[in-house]
N, C-alpha and C. Protein backbone atom coordinates (compact mmCIF):
# COMPACT_ATOMS: atom_id res chain seq x y z
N UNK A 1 -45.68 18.71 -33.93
CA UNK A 1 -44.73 18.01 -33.07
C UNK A 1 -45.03 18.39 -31.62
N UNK A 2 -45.51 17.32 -30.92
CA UNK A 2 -45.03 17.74 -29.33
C UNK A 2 -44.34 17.27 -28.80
N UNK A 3 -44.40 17.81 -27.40
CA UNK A 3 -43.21 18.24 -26.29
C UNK A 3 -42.04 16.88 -26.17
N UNK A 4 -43.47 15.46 -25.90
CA UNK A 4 -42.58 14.43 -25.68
C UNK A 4 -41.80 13.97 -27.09
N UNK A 5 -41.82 14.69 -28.29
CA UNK A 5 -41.50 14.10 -29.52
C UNK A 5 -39.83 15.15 -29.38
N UNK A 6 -40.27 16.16 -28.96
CA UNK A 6 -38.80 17.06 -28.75
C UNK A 6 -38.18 16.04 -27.43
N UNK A 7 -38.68 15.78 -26.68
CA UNK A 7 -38.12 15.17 -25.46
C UNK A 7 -37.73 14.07 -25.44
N UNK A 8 -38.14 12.99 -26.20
CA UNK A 8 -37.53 11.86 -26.08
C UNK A 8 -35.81 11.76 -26.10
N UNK A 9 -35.61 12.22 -27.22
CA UNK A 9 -33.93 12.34 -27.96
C UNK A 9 -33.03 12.90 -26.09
N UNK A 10 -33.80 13.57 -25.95
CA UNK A 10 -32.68 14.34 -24.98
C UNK A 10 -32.46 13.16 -24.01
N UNK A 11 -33.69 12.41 -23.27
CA UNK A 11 -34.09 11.57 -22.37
C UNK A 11 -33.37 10.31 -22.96
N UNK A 12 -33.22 9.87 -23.84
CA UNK A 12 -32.06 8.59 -24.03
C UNK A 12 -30.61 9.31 -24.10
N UNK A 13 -30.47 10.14 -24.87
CA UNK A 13 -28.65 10.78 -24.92
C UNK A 13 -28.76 11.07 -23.23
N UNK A 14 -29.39 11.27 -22.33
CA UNK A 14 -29.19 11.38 -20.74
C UNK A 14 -29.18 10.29 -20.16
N UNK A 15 -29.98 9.03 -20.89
CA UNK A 15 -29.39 8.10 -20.08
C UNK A 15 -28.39 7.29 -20.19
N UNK A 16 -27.93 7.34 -21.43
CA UNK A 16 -26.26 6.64 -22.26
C UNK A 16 -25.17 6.51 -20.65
N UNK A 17 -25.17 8.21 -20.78
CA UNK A 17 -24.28 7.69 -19.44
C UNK A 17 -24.07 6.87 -17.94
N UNK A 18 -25.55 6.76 -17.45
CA UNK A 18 -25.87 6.15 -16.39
C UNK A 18 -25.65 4.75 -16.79
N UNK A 19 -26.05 4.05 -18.30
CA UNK A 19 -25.64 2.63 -18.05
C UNK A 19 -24.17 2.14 -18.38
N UNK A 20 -23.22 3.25 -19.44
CA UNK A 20 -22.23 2.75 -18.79
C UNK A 20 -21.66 3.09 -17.50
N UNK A 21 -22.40 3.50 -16.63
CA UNK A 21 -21.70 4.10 -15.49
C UNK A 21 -21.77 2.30 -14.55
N UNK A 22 -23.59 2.22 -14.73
CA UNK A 22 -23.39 1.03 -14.20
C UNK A 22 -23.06 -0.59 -14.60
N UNK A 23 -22.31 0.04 -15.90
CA UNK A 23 -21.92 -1.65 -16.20
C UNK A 23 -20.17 -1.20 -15.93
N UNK A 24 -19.82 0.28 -15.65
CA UNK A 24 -18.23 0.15 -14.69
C UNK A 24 -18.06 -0.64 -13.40
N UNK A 25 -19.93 -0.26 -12.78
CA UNK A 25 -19.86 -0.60 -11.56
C UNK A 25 -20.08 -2.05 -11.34
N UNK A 26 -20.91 -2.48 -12.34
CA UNK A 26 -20.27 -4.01 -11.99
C UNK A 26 -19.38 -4.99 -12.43
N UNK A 27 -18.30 -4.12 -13.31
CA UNK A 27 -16.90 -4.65 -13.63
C UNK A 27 -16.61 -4.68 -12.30
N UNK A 28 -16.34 -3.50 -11.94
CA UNK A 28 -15.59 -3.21 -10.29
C UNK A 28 -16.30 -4.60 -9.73
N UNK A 29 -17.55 -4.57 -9.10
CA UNK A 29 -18.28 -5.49 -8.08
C UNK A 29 -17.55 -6.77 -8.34
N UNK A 30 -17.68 -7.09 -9.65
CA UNK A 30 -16.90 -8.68 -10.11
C UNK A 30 -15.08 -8.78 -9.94
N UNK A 31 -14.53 -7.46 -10.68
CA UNK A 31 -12.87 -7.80 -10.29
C UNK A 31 -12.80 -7.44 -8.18
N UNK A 32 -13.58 -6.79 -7.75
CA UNK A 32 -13.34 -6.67 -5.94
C UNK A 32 -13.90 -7.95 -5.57
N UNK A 33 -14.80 -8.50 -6.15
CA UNK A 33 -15.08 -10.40 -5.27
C UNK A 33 -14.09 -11.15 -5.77
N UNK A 34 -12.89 -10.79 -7.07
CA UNK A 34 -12.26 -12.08 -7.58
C UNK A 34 -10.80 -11.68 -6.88
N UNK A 35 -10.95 -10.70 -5.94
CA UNK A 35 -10.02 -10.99 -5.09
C UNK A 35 -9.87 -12.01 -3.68
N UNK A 36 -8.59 -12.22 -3.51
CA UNK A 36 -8.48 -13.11 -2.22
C UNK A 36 -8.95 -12.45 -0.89
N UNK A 37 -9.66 -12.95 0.03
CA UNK A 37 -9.99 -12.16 1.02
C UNK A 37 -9.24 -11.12 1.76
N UNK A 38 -8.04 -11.73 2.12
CA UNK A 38 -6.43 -10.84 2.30
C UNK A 38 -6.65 -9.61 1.47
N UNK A 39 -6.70 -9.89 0.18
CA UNK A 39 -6.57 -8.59 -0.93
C UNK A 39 -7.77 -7.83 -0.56
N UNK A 40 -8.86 -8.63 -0.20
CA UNK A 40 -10.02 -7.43 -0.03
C UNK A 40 -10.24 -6.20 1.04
N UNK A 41 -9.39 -6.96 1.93
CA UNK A 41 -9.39 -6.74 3.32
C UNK A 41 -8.17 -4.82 3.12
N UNK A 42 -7.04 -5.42 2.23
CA UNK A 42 -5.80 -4.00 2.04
C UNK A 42 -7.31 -2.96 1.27
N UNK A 43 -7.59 -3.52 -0.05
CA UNK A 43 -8.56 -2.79 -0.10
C UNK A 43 -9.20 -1.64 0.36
N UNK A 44 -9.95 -2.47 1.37
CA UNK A 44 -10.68 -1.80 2.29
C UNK A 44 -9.97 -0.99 2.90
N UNK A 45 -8.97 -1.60 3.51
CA UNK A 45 -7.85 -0.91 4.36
C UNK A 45 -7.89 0.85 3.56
N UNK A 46 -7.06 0.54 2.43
CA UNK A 46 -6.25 1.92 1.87
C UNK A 46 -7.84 2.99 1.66
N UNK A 47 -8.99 2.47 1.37
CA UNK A 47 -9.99 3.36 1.10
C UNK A 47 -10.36 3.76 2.17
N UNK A 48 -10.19 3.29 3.83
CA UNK A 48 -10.85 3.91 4.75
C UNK A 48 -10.16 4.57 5.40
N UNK A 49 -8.42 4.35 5.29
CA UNK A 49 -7.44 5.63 5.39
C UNK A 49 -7.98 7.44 4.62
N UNK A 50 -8.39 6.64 2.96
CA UNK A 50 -8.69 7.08 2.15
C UNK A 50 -9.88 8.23 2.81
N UNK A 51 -10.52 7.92 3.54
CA UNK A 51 -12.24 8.36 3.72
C UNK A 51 -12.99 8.10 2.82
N UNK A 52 -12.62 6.87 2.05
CA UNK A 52 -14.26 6.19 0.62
C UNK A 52 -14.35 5.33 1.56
N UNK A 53 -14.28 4.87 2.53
CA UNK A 53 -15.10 3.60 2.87
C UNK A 53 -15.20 3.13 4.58
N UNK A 54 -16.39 3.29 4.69
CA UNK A 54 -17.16 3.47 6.09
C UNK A 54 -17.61 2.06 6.94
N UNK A 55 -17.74 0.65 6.12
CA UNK A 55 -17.75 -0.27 6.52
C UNK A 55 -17.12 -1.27 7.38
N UNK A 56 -17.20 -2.50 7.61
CA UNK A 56 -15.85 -3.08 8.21
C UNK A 56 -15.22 -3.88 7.61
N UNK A 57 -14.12 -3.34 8.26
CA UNK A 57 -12.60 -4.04 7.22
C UNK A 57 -12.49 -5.45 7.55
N UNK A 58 -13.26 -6.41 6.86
CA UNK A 58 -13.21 -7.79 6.97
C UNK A 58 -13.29 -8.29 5.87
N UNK A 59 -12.88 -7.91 4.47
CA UNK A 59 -12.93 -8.84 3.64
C UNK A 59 -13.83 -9.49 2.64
N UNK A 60 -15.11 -8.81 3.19
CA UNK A 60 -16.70 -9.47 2.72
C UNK A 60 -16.95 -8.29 1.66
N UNK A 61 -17.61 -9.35 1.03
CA UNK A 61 -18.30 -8.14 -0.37
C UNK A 61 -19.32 -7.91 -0.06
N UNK A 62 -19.70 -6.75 -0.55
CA UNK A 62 -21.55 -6.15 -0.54
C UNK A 62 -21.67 -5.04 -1.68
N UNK A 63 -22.84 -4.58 -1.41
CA UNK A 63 -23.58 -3.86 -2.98
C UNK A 63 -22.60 -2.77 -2.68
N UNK A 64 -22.55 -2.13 -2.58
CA UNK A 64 -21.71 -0.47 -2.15
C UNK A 64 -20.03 -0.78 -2.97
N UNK A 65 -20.09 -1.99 -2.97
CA UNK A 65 -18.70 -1.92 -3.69
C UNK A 65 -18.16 -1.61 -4.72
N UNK A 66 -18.74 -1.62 -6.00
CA UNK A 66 -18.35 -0.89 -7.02
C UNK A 66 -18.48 0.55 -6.93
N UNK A 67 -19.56 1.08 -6.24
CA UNK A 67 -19.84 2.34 -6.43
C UNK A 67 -18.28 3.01 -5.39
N UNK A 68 -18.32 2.27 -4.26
CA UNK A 68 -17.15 2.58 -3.73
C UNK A 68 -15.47 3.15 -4.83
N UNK A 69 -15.52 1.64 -5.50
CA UNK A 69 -14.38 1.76 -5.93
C UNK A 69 -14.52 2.58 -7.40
N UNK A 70 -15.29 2.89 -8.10
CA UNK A 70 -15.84 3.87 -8.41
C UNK A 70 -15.51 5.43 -8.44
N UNK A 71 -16.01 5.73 -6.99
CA UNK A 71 -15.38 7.20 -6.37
C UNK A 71 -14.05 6.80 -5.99
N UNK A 72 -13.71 6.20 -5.64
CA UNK A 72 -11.44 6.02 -5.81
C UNK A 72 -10.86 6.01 -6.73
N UNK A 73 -11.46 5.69 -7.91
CA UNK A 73 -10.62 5.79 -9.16
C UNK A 73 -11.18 7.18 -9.46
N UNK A 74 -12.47 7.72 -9.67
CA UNK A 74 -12.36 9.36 -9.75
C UNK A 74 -11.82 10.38 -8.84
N UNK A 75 -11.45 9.89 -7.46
CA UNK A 75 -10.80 10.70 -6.36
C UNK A 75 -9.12 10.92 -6.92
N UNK A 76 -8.41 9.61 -7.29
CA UNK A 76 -7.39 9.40 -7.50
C UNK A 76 -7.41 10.30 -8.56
N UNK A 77 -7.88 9.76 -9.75
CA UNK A 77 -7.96 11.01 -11.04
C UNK A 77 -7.69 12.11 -10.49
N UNK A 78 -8.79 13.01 -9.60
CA UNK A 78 -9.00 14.24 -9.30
C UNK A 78 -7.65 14.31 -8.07
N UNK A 79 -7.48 13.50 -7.90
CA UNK A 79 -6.24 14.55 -6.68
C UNK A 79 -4.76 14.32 -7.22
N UNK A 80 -4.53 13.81 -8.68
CA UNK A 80 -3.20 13.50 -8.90
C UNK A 80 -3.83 15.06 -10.36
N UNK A 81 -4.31 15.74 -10.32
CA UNK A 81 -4.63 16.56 -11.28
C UNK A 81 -4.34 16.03 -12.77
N UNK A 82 -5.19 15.32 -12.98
CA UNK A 82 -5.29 14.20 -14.29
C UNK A 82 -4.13 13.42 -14.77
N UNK A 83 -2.74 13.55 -13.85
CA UNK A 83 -1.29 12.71 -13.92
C UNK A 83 -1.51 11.42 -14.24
N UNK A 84 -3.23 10.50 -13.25
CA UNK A 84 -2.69 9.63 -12.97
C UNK A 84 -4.16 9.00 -13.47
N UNK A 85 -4.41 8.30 -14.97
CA UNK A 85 -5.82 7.67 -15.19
C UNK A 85 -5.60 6.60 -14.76
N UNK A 86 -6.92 5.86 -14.70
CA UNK A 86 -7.43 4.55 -14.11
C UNK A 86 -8.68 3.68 -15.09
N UNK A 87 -8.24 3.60 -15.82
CA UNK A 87 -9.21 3.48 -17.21
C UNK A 87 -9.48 1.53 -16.65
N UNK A 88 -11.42 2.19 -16.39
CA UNK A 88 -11.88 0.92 -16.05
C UNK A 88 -12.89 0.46 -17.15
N UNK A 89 -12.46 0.64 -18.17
CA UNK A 89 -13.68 0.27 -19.77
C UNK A 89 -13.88 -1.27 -19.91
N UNK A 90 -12.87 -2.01 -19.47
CA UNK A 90 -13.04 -3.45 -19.95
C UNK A 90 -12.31 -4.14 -18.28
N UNK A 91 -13.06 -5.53 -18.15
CA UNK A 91 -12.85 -6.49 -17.31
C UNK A 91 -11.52 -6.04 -16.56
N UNK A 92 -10.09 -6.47 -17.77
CA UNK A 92 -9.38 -6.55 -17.27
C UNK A 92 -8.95 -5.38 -16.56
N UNK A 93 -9.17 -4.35 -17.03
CA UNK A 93 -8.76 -3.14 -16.45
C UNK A 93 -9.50 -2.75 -14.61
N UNK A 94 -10.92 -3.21 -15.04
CA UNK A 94 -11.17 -3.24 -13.43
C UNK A 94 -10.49 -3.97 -12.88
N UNK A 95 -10.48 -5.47 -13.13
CA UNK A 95 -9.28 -6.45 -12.06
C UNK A 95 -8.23 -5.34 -11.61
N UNK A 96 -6.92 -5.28 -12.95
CA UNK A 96 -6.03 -4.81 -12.25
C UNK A 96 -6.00 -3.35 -10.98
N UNK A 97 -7.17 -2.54 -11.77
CA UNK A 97 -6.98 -1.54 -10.84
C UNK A 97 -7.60 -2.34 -8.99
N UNK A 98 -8.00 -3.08 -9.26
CA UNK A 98 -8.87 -3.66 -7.84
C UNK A 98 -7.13 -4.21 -7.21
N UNK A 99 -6.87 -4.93 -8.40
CA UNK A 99 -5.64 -5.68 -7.73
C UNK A 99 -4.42 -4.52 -6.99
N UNK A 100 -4.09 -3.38 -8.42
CA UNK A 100 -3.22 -2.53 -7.59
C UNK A 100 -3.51 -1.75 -6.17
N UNK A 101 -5.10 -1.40 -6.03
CA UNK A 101 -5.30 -1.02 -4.78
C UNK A 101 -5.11 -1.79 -3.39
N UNK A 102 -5.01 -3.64 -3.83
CA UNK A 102 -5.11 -4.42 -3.13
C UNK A 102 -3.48 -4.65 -2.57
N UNK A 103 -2.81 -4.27 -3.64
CA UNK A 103 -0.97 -3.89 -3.67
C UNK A 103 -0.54 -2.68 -3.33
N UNK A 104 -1.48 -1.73 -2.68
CA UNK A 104 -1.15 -0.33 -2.28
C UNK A 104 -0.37 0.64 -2.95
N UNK A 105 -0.64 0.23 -4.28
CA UNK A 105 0.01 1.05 -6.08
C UNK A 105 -0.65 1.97 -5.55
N UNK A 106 -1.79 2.58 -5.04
CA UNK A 106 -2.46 4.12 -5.13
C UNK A 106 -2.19 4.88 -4.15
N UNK A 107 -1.68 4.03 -2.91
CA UNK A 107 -1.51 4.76 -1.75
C UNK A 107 -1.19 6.68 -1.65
N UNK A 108 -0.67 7.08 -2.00
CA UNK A 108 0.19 8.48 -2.53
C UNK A 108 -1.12 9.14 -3.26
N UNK A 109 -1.65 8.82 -4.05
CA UNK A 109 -2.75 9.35 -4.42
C UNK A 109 -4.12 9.38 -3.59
N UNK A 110 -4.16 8.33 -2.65
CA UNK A 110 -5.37 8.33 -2.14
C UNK A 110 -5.45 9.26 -0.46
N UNK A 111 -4.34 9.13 -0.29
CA UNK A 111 -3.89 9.63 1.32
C UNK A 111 -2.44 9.96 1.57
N UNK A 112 -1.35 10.05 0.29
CA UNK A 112 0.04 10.73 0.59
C UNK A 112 -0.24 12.17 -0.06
N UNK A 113 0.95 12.34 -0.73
CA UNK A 113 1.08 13.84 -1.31
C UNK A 113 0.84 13.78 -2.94
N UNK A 114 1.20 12.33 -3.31
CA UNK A 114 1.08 11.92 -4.55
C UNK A 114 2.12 12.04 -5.03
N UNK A 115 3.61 12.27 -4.53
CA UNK A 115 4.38 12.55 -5.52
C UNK A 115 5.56 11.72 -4.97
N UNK A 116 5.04 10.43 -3.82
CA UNK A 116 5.90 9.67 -3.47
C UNK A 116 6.23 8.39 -4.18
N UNK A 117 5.26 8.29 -5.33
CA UNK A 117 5.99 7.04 -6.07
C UNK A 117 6.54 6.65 -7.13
């Protein structure tokens, strides 16, 4: 047996996670464009209060966006000390979380104390 015959196994169980990572990220990409520009725009808004998002607040989609919203649903996780999941496994679940950020549902988690709502 060689090395690459021990190595393969490890090298797919390592990459399992990267593709669902990036088929979260383009749930996200698809529920953040199937918002109304208005909605994209709060979005943006609450994440750059937030410090996730460095771009300009106009409404427009681009590649960075899932990965964006992405690190907000693990920020949120991590600063509500696991109180508060955001389970983005299927379509609908990205929409709504895109939508509640777009409704300022996270606000408290992303930039309050978290224990205002």
């Amino acid at each position: 047996m060689d090395l690459r015959t021990l190595l393969l196994p490890a090298a797919l169980l390592a990459a399992t996670p990267l593709l669902a990572d990036e088929a979260t990220i383009a749930r996200l990409e698809a529920a953040f464009a199937a918002l109304t520009p208005e909605e994209r725009v709060a979005v943006q808004e609450e994440l750059e209060i937030a410090g996730l998002y460095v771009g300009p607040v106009d409404g427009s989609t681009g590649p960075g966006d899932g990965r964006t919203l992405e690190d907000a649903a693990t920020f949120i996780e991590e600063n509500s000390a696991g109180m508060v999941a955001v389970p983005l496994a299927t379509d609908e679940e990205a929409r709504a979380f895109a939508k509640s950020l777009a409704e300022r549902g996270y606000s408290s988690w992303l930039y309050g104390e978290g224990d205002e709502g």
